[in-house]
C-alpha atoms as a PDB file:
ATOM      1  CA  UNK A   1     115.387 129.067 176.913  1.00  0.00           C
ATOM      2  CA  UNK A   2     112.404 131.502 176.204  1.00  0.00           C
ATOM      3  CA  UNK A   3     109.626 129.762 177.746  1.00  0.00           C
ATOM      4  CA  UNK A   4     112.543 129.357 180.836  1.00  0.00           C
ATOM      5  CA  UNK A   5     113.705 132.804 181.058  1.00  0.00           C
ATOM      6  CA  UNK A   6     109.690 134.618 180.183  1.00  0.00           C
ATOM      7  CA  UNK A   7     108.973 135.503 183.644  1.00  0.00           C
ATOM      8  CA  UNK A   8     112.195 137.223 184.319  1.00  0.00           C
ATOM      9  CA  UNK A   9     111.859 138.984 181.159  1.00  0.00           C
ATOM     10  CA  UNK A  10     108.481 139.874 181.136  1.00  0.00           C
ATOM     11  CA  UNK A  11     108.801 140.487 185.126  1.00  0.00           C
ATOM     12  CA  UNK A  12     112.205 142.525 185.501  1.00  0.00           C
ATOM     13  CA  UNK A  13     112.957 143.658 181.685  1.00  0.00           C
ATOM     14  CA  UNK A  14     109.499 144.370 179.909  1.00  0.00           C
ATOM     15  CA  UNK A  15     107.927 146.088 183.402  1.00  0.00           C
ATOM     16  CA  UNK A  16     104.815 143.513 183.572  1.00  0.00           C
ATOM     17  CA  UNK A  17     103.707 141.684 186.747  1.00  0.00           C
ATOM     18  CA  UNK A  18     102.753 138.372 187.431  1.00  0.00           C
ATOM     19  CA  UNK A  19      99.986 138.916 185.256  1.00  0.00           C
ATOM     20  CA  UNK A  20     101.690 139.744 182.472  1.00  0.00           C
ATOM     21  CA  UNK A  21     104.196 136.571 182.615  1.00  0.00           C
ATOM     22  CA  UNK A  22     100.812 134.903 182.473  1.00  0.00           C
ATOM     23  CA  UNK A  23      99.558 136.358 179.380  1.00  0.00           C
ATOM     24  CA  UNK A  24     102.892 135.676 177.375  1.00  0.00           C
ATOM     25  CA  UNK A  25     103.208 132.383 178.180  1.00  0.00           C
ATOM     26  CA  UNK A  26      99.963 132.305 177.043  1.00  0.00           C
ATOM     27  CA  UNK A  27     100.621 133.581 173.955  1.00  0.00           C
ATOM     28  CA  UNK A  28     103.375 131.458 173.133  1.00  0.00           C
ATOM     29  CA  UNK A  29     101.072 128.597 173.442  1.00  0.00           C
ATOM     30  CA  UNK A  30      98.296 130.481 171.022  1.00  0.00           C
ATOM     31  CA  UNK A  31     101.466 131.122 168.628  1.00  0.00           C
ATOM     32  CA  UNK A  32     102.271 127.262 169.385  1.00  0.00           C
ATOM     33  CA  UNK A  33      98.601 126.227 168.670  1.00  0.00           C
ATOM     34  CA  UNK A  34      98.957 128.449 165.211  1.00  0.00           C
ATOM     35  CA  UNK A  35     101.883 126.864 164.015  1.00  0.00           C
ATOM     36  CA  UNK A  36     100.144 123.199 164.902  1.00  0.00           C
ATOM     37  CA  UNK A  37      96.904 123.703 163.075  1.00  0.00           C
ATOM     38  CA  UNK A  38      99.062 125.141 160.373  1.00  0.00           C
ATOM     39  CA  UNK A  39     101.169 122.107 160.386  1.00  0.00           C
ATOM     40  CA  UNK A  40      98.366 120.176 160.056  1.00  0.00           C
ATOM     41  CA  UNK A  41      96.571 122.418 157.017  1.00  0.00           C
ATOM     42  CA  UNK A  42      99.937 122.133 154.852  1.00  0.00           C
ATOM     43  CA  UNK A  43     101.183 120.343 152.182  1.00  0.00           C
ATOM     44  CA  UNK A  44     102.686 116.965 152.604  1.00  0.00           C
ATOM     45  CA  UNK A  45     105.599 117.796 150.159  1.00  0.00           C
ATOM     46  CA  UNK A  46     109.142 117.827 150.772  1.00  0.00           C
ATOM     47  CA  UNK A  47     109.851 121.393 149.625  1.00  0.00           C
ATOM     48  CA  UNK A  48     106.570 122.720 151.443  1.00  0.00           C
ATOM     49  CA  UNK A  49     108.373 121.216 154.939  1.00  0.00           C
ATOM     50  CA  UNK A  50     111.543 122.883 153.990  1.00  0.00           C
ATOM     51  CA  UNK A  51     109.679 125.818 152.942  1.00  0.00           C
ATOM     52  CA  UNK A  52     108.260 125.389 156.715  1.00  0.00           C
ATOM     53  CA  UNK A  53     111.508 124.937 158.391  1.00  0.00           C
ATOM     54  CA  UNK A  54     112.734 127.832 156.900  1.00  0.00           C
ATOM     55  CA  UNK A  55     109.880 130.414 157.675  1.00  0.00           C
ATOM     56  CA  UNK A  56     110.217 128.810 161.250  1.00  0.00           C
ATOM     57  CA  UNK A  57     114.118 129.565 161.511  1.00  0.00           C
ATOM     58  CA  UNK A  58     113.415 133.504 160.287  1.00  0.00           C
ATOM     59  CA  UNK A  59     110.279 133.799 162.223  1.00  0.00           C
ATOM     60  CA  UNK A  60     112.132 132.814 165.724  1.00  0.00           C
ATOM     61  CA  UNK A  61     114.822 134.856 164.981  1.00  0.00           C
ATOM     62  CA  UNK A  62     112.616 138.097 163.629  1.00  0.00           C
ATOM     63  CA  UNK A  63     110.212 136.916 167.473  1.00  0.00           C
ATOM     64  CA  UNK A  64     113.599 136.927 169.506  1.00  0.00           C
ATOM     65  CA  UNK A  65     114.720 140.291 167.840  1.00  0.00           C
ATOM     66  CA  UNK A  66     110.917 141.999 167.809  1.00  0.00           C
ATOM     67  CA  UNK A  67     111.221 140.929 172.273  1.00  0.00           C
ATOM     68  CA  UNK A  68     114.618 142.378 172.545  1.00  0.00           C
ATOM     69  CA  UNK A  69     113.628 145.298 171.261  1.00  0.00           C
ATOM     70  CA  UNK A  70     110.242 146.040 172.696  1.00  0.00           C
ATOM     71  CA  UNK A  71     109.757 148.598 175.643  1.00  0.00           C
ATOM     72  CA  UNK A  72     107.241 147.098 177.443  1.00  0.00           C
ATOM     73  CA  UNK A  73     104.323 144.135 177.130  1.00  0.00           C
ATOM     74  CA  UNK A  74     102.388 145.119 174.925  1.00  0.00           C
ATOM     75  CA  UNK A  75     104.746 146.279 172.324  1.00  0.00           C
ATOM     76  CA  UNK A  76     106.120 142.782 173.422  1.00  0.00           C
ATOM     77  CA  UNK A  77     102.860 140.488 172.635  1.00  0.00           C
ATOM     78  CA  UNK A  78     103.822 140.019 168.662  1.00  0.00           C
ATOM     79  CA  UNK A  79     107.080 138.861 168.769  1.00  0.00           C
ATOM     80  CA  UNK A  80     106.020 136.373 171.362  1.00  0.00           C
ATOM     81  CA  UNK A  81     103.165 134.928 169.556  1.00  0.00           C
ATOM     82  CA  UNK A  82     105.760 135.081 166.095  1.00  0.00           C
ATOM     83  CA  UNK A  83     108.056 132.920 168.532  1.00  0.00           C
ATOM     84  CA  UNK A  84     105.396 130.274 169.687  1.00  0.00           C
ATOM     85  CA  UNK A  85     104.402 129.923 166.165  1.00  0.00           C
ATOM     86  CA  UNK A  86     107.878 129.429 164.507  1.00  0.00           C
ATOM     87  CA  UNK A  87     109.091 126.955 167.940  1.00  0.00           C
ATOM     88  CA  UNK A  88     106.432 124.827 167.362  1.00  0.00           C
ATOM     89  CA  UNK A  89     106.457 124.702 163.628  1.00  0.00           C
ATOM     90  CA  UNK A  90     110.343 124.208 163.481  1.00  0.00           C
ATOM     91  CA  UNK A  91     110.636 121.865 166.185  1.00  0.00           C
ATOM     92  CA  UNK A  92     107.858 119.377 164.764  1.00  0.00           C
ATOM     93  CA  UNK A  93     109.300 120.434 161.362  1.00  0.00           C
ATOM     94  CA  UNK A  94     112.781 118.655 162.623  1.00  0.00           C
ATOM     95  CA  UNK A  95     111.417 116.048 164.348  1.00  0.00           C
ATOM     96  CA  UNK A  96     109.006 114.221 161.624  1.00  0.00           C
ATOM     97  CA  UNK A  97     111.656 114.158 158.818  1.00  0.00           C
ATOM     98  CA  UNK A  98     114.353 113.081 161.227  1.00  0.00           C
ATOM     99  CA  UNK A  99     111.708 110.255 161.682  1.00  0.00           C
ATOM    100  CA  UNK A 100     110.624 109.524 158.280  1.00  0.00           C
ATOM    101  CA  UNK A 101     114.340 109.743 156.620  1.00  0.00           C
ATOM    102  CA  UNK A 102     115.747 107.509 159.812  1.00  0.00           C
ATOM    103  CA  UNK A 103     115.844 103.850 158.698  1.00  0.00           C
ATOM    104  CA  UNK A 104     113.531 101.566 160.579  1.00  0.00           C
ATOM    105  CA  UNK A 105     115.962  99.432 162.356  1.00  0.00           C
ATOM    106  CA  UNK A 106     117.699 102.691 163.458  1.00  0.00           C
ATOM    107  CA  UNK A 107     114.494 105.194 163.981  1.00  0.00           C
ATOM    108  CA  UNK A 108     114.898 104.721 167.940  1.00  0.00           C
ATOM    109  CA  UNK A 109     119.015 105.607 168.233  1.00  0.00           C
ATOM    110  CA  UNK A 110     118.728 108.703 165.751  1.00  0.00           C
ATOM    111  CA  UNK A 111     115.839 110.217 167.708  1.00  0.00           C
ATOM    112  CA  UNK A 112     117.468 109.036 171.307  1.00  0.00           C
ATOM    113  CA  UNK A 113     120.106 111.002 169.820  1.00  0.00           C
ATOM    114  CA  UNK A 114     118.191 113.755 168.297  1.00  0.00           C
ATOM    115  CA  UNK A 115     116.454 114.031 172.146  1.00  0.00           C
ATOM    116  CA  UNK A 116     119.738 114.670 173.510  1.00  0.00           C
ATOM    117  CA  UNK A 117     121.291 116.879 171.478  1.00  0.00           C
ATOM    118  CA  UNK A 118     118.149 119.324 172.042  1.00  0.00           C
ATOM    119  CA  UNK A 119     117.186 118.212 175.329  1.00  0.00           C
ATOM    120  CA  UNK A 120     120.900 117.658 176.819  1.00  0.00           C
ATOM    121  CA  UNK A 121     122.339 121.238 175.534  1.00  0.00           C
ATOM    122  CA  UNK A 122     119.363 123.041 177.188  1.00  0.00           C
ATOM    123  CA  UNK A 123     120.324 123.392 180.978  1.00  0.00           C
ATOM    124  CA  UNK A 124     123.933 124.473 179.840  1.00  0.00           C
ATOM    125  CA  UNK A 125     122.409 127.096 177.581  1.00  0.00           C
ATOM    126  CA  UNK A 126     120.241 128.211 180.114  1.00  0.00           C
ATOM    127  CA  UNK A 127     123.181 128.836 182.885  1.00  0.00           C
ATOM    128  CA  UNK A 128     124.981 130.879 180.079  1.00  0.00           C
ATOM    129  CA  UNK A 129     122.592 132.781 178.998  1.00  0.00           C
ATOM    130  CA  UNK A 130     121.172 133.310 182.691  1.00  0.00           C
ATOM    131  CA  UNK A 131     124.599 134.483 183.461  1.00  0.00           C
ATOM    132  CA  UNK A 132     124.620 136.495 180.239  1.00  0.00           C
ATOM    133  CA  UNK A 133     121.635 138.272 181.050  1.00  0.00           C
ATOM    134  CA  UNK A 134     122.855 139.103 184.289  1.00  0.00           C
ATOM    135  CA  UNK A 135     126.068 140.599 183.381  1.00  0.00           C
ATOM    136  CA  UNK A 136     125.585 142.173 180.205  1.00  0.00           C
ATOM    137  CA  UNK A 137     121.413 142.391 180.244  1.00  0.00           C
ATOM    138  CA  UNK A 138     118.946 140.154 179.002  1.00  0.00           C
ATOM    139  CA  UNK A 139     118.016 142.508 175.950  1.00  0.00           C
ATOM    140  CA  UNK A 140     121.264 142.151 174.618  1.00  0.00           C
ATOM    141  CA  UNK A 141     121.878 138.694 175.266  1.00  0.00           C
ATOM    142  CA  UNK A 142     117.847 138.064 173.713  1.00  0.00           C
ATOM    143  CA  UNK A 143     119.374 139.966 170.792  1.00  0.00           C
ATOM    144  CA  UNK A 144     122.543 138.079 170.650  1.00  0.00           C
ATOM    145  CA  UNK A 145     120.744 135.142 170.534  1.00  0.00           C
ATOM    146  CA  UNK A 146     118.757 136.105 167.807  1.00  0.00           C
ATOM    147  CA  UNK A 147     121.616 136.852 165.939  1.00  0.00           C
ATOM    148  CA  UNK A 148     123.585 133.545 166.699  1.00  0.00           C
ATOM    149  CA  UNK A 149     120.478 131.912 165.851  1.00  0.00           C
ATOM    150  CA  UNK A 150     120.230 133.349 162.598  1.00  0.00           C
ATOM    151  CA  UNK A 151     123.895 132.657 161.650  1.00  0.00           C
ATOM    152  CA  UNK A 152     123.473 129.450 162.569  1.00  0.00           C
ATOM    153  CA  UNK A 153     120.462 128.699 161.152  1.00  0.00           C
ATOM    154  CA  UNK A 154     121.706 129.964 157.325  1.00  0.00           C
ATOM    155  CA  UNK A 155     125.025 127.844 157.620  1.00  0.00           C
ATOM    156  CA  UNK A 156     122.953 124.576 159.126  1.00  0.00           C
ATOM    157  CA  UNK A 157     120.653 124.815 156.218  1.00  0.00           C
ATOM    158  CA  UNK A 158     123.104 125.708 153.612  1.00  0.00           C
ATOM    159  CA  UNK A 159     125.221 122.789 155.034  1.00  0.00           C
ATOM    160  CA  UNK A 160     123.161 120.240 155.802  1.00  0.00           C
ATOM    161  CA  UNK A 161     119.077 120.593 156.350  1.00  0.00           C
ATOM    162  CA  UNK A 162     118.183 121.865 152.844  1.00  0.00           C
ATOM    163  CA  UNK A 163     119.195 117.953 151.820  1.00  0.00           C
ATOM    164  CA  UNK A 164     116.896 116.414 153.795  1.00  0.00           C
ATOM    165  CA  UNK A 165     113.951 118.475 151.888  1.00  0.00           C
ATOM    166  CA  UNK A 166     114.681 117.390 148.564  1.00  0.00           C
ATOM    167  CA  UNK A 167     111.718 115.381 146.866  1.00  0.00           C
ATOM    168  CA  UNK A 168     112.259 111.444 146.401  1.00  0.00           C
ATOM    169  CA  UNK A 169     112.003 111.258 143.293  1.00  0.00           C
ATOM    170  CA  UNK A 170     114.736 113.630 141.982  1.00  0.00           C
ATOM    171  CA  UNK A 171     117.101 112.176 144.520  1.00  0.00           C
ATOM    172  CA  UNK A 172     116.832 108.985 142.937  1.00  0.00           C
ATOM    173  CA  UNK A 173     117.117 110.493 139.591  1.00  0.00           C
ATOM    174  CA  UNK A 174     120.169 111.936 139.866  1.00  0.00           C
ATOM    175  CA  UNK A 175     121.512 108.951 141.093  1.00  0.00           C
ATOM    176  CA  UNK A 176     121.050 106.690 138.178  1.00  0.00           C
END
């Protein structure tokens, strides 16, 4: 939804012009490009990704509160570039351990699911928070977000996620 609703923002909330819609979407990618080398740079270990996911879940949230807050662009340009990095790193975060703890025969179904849980709910949260944003304004609904998003985000890990980051070896262990 942020990549979606940045020129509106940037355009009709923030004060910038075209150019400035092109400069944060630019930034997103340079936060996205960030989060990729440092994907790449980190350890392999389950509680480093977990570690990962869970920097990524506060950094989108503390990127989505740092834009609903700014003034203008350039007060603006951090929490963008916090929000590339913490998309990109949370969303390939999700995406390789969904593939390496899906079992082979089933690796295509989970992510075909996984796909349209993400994928499917986006138009629909786009329409609400479009309408949102229109009724109520978009730096309370960018703030509301950030605050759903961080509810969520503590009782999905608490839940569920912080499982799927446990090492191997001291699953199996307390097994036998």
């Amino acid at each position: 939804n942020l990549l979606v609703l940045m020129p509106f923002y940037v355009d009709n909330v923030l004060g910038g012009g075209e150019s400035w819609v092109e400069a944060m979407i630019s930034v997103l990618a340079i936060g996205s490009l960030i989060g990729a080398i440092s994907l790449i740079r980190g350890s392999r270990l389950e509680a480093a990704a977990g570690r990962r996911l869970r920097t990524s879940m506060v950094g989108l949230t503390v990127g989505l509160v740092w834009l609903a807050l700014s003034p203008n662009p350039w007060v603006a340009v951090p929490g963008v570039l916090i929000s590339g990095y913490a998309f990109s790193t949370g969303n390939t975060q999700i995406s390789t351990r969904v593939q390496q703890l899906a079992p082979d025969e089933m690796r295509g179904r989970v992510l075909s699911v996984n796909s349209l849980a993400f994928n499917g709910v986006m138009p629909f949260a786009t329409m609400i928070v479009s309408y949102l944003s229109e009724s109520i304004g978009q730096h309370v609904v960018m703030a509301g977000c950030a605050v759903l998003l961080a509810i969520g985000s503590v009782l999905i890990w608490k839940r569920y996620a912080w499982k799927a980051f446990i090492p191997a070896s001291r699953t199996v262990a307390s097994v036998s």
